[in-house]
PDB file of N, CA and C in Angstrom:
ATOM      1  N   UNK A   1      50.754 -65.742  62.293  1.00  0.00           N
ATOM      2  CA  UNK A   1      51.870 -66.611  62.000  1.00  0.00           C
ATOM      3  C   UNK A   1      52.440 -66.237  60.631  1.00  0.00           C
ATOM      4  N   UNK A   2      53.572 -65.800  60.455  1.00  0.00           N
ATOM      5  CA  UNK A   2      54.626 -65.970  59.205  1.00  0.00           C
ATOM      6  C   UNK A   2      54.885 -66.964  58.826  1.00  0.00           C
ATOM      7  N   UNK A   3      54.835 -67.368  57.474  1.00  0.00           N
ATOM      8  CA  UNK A   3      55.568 -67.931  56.987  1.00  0.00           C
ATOM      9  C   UNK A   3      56.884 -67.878  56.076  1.00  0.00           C
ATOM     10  N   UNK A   4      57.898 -68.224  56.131  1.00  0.00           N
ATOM     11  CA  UNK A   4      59.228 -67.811  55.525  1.00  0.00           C
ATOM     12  C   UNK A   4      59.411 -68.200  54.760  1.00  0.00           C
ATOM     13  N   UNK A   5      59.861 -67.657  53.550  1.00  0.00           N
ATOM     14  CA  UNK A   5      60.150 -68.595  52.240  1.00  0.00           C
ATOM     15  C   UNK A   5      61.662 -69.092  52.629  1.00  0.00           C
ATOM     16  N   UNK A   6      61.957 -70.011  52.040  1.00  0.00           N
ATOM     17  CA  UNK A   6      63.224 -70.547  51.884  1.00  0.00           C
ATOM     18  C   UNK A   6      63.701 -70.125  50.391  1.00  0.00           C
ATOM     19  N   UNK A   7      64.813 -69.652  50.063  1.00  0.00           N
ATOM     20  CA  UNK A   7      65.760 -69.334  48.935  1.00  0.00           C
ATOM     21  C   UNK A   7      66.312 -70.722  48.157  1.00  0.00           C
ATOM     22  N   UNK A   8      66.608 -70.196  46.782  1.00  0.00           N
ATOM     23  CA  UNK A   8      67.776 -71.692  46.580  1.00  0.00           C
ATOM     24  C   UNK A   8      68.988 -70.480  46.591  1.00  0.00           C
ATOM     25  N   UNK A   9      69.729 -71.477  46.579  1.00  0.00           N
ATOM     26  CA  UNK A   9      71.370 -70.934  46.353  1.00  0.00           C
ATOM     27  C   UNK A   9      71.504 -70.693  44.801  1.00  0.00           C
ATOM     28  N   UNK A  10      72.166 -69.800  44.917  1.00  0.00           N
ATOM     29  CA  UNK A  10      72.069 -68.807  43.308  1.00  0.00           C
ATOM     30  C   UNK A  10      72.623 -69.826  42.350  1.00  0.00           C
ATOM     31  N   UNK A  11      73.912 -70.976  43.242  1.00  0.00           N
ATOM     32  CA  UNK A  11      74.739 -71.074  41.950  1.00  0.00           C
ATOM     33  C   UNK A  11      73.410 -72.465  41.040  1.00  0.00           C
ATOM     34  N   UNK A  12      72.818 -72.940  42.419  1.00  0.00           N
ATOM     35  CA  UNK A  12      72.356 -74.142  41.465  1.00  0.00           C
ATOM     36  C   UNK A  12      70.761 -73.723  40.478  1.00  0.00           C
ATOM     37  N   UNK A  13      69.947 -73.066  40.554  1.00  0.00           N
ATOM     38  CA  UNK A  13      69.236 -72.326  39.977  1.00  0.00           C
ATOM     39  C   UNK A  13      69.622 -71.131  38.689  1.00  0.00           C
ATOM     40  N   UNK A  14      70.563 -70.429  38.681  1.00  0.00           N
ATOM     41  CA  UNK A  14      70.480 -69.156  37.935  1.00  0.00           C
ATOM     42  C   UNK A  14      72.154 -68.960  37.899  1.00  0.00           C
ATOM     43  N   UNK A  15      73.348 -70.163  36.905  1.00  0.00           N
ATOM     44  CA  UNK A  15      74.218 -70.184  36.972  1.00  0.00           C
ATOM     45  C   UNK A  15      75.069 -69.492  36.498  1.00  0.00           C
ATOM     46  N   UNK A  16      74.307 -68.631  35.214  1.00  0.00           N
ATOM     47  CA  UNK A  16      75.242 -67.347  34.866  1.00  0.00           C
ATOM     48  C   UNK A  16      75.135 -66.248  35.461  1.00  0.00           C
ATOM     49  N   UNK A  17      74.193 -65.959  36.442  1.00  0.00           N
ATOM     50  CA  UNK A  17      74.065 -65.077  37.556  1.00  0.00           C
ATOM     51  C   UNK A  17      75.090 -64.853  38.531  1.00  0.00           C
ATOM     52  N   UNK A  18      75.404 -66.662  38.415  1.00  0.00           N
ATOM     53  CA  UNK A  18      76.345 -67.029  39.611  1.00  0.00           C
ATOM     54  C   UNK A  18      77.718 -67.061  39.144  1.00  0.00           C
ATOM     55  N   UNK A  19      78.507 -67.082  37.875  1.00  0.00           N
ATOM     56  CA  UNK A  19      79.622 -67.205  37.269  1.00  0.00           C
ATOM     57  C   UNK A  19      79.668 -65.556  37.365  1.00  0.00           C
ATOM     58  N   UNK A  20      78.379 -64.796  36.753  1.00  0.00           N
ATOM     59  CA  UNK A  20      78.938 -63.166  36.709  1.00  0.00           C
ATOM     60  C   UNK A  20      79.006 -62.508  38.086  1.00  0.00           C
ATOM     61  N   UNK A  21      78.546 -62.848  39.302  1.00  0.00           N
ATOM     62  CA  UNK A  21      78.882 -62.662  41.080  1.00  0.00           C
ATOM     63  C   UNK A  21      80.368 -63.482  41.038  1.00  0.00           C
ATOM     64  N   UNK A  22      80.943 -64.674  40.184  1.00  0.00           N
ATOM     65  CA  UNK A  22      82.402 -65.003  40.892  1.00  0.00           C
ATOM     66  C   UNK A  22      83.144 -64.391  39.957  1.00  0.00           C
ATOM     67  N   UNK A  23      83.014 -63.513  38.788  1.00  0.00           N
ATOM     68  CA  UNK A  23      83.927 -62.886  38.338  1.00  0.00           C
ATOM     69  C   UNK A  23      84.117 -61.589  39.065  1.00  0.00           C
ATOM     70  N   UNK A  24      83.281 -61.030  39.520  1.00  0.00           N
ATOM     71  CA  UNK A  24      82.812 -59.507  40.207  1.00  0.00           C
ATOM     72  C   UNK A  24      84.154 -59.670  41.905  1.00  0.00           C
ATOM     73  N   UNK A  25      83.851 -60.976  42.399  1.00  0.00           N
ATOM     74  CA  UNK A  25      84.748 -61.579  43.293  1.00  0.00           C
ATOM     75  C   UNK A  25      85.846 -61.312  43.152  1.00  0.00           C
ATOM     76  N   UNK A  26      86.167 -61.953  42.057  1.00  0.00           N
ATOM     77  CA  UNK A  26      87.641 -62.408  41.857  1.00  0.00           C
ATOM     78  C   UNK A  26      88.137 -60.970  41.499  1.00  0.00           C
ATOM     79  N   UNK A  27      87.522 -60.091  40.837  1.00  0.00           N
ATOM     80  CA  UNK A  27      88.374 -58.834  40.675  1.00  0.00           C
ATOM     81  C   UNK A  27      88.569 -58.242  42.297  1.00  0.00           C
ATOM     82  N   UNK A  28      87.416 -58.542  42.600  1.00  0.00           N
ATOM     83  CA  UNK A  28      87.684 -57.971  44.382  1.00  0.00           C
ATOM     84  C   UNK A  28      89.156 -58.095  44.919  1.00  0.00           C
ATOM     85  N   UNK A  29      88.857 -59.180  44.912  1.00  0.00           N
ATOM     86  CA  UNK A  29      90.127 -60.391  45.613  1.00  0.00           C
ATOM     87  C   UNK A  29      89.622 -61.409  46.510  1.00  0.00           C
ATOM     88  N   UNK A  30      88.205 -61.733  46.473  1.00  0.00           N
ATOM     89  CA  UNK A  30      87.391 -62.733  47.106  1.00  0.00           C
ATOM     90  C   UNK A  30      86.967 -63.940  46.510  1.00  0.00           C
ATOM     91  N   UNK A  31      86.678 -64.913  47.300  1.00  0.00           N
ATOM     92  CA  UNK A  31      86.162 -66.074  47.112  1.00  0.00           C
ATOM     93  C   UNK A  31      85.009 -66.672  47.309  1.00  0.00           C
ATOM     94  N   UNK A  32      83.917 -67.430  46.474  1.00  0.00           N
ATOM     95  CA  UNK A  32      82.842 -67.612  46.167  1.00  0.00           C
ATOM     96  C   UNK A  32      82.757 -68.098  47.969  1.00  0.00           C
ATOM     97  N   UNK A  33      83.647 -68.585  48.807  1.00  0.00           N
ATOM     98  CA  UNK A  33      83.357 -68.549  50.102  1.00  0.00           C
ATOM     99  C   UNK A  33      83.088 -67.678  51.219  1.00  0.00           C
ATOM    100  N   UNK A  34      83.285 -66.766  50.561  1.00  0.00           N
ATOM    101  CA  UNK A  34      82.832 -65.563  51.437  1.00  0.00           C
ATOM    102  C   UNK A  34      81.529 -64.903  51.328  1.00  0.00           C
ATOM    103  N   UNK A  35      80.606 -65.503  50.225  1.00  0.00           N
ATOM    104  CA  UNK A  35      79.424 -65.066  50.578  1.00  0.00           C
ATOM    105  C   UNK A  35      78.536 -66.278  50.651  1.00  0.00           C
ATOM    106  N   UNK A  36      77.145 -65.838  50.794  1.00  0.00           N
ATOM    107  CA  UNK A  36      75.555 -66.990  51.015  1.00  0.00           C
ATOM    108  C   UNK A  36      75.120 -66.514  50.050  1.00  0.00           C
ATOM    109  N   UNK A  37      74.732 -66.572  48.609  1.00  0.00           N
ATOM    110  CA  UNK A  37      73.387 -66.110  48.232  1.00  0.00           C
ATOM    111  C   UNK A  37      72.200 -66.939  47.786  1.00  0.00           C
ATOM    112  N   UNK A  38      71.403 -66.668  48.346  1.00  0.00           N
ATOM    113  CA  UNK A  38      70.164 -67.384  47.686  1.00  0.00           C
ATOM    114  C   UNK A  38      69.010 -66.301  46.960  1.00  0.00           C
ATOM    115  N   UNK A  39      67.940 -67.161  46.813  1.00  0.00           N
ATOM    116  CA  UNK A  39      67.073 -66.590  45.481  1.00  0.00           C
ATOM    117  C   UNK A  39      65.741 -67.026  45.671  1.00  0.00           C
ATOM    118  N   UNK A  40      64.941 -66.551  45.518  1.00  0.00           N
ATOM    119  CA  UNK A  40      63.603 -66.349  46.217  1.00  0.00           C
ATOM    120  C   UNK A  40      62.824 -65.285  44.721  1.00  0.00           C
ATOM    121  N   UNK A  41      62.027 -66.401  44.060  1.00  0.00           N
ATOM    122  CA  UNK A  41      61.267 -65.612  42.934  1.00  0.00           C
ATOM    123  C   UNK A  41      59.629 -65.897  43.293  1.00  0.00           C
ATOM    124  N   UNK A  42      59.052 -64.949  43.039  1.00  0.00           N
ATOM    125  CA  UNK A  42      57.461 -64.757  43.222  1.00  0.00           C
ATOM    126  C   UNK A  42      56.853 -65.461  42.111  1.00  0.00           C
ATOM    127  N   UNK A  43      55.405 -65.804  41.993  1.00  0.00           N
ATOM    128  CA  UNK A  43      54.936 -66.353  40.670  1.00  0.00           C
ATOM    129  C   UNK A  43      54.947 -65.124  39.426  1.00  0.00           C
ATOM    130  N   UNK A  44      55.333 -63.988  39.855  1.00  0.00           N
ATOM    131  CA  UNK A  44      54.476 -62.976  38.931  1.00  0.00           C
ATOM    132  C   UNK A  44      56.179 -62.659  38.058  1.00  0.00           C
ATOM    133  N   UNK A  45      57.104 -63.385  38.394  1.00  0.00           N
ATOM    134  CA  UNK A  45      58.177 -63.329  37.538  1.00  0.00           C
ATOM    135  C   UNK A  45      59.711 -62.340  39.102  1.00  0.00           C
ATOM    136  N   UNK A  46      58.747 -61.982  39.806  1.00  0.00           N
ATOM    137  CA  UNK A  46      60.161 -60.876  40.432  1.00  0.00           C
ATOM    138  C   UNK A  46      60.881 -62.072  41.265  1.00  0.00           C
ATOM    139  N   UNK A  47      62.163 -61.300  41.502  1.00  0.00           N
ATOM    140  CA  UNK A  47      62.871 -62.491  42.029  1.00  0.00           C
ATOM    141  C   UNK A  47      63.840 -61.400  43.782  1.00  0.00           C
ATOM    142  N   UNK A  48      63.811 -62.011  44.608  1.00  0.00           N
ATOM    143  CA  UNK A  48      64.513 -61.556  45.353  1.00  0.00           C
ATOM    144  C   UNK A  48      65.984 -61.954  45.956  1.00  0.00           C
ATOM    145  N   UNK A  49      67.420 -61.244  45.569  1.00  0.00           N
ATOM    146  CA  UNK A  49      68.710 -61.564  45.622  1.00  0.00           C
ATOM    147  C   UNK A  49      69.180 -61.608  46.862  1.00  0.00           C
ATOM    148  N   UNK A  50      69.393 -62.454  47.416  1.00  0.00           N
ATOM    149  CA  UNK A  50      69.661 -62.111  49.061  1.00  0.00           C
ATOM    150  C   UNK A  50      71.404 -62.561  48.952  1.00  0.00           C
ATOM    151  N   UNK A  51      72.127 -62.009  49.241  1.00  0.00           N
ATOM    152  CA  UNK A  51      74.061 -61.773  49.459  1.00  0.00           C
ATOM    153  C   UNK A  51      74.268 -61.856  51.220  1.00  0.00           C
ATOM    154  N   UNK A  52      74.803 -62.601  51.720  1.00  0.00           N
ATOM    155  CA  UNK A  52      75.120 -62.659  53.103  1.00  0.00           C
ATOM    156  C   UNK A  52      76.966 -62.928  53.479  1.00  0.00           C
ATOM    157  N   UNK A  53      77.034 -61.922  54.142  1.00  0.00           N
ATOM    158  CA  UNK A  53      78.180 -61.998  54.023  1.00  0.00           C
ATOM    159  C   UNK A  53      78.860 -61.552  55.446  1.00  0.00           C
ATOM    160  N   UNK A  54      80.387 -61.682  56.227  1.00  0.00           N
ATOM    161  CA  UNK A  54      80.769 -61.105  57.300  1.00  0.00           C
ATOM    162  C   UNK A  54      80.611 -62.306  58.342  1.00  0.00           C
ATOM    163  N   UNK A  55      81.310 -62.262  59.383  1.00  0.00           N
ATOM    164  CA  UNK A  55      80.889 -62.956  60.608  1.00  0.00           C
ATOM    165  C   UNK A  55      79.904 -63.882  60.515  1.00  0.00           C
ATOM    166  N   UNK A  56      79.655 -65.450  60.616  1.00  0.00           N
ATOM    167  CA  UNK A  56      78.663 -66.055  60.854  1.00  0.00           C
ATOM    168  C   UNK A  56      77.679 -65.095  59.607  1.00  0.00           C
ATOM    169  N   UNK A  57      77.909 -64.805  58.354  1.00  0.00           N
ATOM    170  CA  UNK A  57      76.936 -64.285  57.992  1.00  0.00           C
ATOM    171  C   UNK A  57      75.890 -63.436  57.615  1.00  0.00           C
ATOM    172  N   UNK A  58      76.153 -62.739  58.869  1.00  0.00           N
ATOM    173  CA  UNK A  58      74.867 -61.828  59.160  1.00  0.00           C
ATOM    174  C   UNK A  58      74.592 -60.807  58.500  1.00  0.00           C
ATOM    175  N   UNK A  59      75.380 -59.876  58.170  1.00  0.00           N
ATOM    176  CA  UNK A  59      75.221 -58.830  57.344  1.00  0.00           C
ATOM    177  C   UNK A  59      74.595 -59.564  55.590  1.00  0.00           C
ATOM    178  N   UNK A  60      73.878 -58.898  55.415  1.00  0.00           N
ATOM    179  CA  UNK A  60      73.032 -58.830  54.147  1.00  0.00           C
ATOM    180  C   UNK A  60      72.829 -57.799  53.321  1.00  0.00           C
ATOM    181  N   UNK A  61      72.625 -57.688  52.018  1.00  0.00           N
ATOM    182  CA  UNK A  61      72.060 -56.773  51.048  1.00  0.00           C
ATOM    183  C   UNK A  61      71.216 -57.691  50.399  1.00  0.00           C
ATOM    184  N   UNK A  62      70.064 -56.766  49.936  1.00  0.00           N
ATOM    185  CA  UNK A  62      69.009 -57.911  48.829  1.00  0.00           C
ATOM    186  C   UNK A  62      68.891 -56.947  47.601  1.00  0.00           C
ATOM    187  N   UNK A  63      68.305 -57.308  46.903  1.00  0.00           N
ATOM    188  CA  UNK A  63      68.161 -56.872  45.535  1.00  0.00           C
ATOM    189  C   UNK A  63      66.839 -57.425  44.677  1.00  0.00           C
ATOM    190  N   UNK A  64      65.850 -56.546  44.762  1.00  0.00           N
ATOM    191  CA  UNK A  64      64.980 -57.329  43.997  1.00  0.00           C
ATOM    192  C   UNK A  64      64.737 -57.079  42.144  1.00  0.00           C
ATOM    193  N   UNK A  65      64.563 -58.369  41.404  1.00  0.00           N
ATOM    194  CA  UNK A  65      64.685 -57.951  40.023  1.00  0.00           C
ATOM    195  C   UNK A  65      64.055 -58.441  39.252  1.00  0.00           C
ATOM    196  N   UNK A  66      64.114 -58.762  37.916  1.00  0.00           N
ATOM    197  CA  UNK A  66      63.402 -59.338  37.470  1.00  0.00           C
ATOM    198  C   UNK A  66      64.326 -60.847  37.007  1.00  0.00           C
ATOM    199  N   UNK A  67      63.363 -62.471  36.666  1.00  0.00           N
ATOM    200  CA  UNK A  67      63.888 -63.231  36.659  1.00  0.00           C
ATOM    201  C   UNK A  67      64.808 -62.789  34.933  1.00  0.00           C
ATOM    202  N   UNK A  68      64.302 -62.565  34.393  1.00  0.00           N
ATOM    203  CA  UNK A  68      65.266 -62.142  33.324  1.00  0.00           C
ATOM    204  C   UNK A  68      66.414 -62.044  33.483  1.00  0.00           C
ATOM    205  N   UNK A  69      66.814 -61.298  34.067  1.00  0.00           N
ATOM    206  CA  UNK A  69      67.959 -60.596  35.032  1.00  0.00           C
ATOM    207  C   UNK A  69      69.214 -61.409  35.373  1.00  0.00           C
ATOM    208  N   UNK A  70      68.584 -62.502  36.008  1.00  0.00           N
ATOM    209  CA  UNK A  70      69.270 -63.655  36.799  1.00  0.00           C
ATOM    210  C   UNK A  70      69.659 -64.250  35.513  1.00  0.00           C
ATOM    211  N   UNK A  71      68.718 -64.999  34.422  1.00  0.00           N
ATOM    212  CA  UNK A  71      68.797 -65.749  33.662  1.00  0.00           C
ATOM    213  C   UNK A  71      70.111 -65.331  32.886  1.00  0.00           C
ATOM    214  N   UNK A  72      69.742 -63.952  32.290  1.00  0.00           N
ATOM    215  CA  UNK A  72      70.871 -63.258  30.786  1.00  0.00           C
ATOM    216  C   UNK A  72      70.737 -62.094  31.962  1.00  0.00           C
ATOM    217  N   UNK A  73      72.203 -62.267  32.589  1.00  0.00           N
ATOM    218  CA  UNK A  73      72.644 -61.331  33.906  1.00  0.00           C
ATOM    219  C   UNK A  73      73.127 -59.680  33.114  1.00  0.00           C
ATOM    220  N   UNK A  74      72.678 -58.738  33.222  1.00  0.00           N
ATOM    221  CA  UNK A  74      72.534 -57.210  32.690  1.00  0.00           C
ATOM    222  C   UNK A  74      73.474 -56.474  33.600  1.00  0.00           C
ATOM    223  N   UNK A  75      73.308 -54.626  33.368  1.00  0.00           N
ATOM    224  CA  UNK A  75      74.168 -54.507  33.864  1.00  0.00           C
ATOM    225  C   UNK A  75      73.976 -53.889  34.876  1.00  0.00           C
ATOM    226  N   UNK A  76      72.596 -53.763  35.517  1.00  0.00           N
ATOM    227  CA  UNK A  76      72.092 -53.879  36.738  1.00  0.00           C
ATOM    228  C   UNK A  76      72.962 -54.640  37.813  1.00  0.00           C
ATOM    229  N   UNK A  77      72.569 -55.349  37.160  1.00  0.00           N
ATOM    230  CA  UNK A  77      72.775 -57.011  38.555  1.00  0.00           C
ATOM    231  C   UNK A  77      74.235 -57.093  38.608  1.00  0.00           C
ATOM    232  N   UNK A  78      75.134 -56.670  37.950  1.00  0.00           N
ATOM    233  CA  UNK A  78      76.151 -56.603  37.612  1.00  0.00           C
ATOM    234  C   UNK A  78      77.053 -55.558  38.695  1.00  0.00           C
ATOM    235  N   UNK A  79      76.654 -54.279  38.485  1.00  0.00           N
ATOM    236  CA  UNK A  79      76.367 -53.015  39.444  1.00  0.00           C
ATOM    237  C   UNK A  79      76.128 -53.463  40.649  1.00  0.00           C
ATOM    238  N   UNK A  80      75.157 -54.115  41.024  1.00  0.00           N
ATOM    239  CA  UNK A  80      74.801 -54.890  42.206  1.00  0.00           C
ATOM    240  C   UNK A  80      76.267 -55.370  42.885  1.00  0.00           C
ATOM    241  N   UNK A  81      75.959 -56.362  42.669  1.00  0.00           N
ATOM    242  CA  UNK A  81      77.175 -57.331  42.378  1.00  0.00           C
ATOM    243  C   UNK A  81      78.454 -56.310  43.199  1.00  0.00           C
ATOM    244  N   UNK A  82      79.076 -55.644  42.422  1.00  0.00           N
ATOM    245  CA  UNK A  82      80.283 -54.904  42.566  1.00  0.00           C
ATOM    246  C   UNK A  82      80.242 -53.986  43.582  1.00  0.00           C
ATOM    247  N   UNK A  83      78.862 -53.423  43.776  1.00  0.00           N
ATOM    248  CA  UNK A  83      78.474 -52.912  45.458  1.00  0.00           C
ATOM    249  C   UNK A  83      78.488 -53.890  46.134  1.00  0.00           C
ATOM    250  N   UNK A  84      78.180 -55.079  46.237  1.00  0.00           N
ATOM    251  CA  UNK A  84      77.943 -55.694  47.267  1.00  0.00           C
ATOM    252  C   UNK A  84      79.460 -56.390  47.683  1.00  0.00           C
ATOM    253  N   UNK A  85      80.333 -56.778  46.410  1.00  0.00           N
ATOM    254  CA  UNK A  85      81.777 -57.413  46.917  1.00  0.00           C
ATOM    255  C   UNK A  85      82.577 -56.162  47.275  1.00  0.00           C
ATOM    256  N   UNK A  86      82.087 -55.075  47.471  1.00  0.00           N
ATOM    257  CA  UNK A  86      83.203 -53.737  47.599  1.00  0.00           C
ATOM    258  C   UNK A  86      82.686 -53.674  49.451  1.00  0.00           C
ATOM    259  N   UNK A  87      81.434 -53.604  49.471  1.00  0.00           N
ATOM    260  CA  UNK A  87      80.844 -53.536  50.930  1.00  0.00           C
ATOM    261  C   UNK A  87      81.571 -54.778  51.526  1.00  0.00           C
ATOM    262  N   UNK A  88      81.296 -56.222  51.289  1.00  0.00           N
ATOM    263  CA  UNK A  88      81.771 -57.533  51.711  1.00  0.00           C
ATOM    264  C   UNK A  88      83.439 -57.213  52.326  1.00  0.00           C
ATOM    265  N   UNK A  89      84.018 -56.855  50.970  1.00  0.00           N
ATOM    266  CA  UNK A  89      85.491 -56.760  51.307  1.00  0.00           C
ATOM    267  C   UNK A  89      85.832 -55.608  52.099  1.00  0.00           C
ATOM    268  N   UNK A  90      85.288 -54.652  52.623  1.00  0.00           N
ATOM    269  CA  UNK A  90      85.372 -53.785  53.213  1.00  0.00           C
ATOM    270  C   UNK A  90      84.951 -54.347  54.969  1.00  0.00           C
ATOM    271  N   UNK A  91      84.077 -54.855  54.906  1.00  0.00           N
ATOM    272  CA  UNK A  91      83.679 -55.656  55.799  1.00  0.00           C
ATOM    273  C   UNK A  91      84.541 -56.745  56.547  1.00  0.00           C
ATOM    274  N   UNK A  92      84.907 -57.591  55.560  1.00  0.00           N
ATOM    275  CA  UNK A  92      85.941 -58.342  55.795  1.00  0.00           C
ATOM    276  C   UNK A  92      87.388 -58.270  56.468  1.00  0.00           C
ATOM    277  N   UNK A  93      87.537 -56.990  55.727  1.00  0.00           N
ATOM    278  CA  UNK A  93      89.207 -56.247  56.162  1.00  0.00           C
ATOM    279  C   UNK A  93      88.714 -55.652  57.318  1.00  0.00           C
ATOM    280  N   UNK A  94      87.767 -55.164  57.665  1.00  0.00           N
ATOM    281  CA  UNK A  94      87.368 -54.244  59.313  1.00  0.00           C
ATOM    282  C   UNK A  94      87.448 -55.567  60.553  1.00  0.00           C
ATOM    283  N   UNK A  95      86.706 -56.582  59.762  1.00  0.00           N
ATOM    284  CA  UNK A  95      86.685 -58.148  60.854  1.00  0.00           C
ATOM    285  C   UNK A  95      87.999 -58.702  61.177  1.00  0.00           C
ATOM    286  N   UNK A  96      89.004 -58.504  60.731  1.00  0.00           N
ATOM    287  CA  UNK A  96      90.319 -59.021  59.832  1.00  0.00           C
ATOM    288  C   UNK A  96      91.263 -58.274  61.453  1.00  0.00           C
ATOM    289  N   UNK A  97      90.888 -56.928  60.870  1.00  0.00           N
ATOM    290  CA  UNK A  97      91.865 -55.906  62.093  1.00  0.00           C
ATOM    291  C   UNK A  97      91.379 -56.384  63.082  1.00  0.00           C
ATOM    292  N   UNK A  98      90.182 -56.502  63.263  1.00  0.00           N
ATOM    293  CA  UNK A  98      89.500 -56.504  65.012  1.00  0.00           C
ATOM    294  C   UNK A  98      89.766 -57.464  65.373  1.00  0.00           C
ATOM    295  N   UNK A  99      90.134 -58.900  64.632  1.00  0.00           N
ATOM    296  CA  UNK A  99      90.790 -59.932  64.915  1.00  0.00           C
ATOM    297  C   UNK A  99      92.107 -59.721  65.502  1.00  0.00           C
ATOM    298  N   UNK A 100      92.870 -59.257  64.523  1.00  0.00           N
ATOM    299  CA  UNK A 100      94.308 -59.131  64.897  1.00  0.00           C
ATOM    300  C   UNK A 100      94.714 -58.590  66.176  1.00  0.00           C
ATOM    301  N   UNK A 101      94.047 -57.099  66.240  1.00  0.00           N
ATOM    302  CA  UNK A 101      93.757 -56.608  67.588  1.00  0.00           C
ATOM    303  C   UNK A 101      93.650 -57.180  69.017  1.00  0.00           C
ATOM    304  N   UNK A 102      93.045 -58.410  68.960  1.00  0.00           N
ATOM    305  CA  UNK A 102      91.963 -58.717  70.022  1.00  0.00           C
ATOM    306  C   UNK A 102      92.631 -60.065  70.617  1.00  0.00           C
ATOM    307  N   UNK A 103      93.878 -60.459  69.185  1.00  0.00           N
ATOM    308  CA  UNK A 103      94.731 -61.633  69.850  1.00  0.00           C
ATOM    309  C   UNK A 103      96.521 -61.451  69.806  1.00  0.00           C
TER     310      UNK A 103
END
């Protein structure tokens, strides 16, 4: 039997984490509604970034780091970040056509 951890949501835990993911956005041209992220840290300090994004969700990237990281956001997580809203919005605009297409 597994057990699953449950995440918190980035913004209410690790909020300058979460202000430097809606600036990374907004240069995109996205909105803090277009993604899920939650946050999942171990006792030994690592923390795991989970980004969900696309259709219902499903598509994901994770990122594991240190809680430091999250706290006083570097330029790692940052990097992160800007891969993951470049993939999202790329994603988005492919869902976007296949929509248009299909009606």
């Amino acid at each position: 039997m597994t057990i699953r951890r449950m995440g918190l949501p980035l913004q209410i835990r690790y909020q300058a984490a979460y202000q430097a993911l809606v600036d990374v956005l907004k240069r995109q041209g996205l909105d803090v509604y277009d993604v899920l992220t939650t946050v999942v840290c171990a006792k030994n300090g690592t923390c795991t970034l989970d980004v969900r994004f696309g259709s219902d969700f499903y598509q994901s990237e994770q990122y594991t780091l240190a809680e430091e990281s999250l706290i006083k956001p570097d330029a790692e997580l940052i990097e992160f970040f800007e891969r993951v809203s470049s993939v999202c919005h790329d994603t988005l605009k492919a869902e976007y056509r296949t929509y248009m297409r299909n009606t």
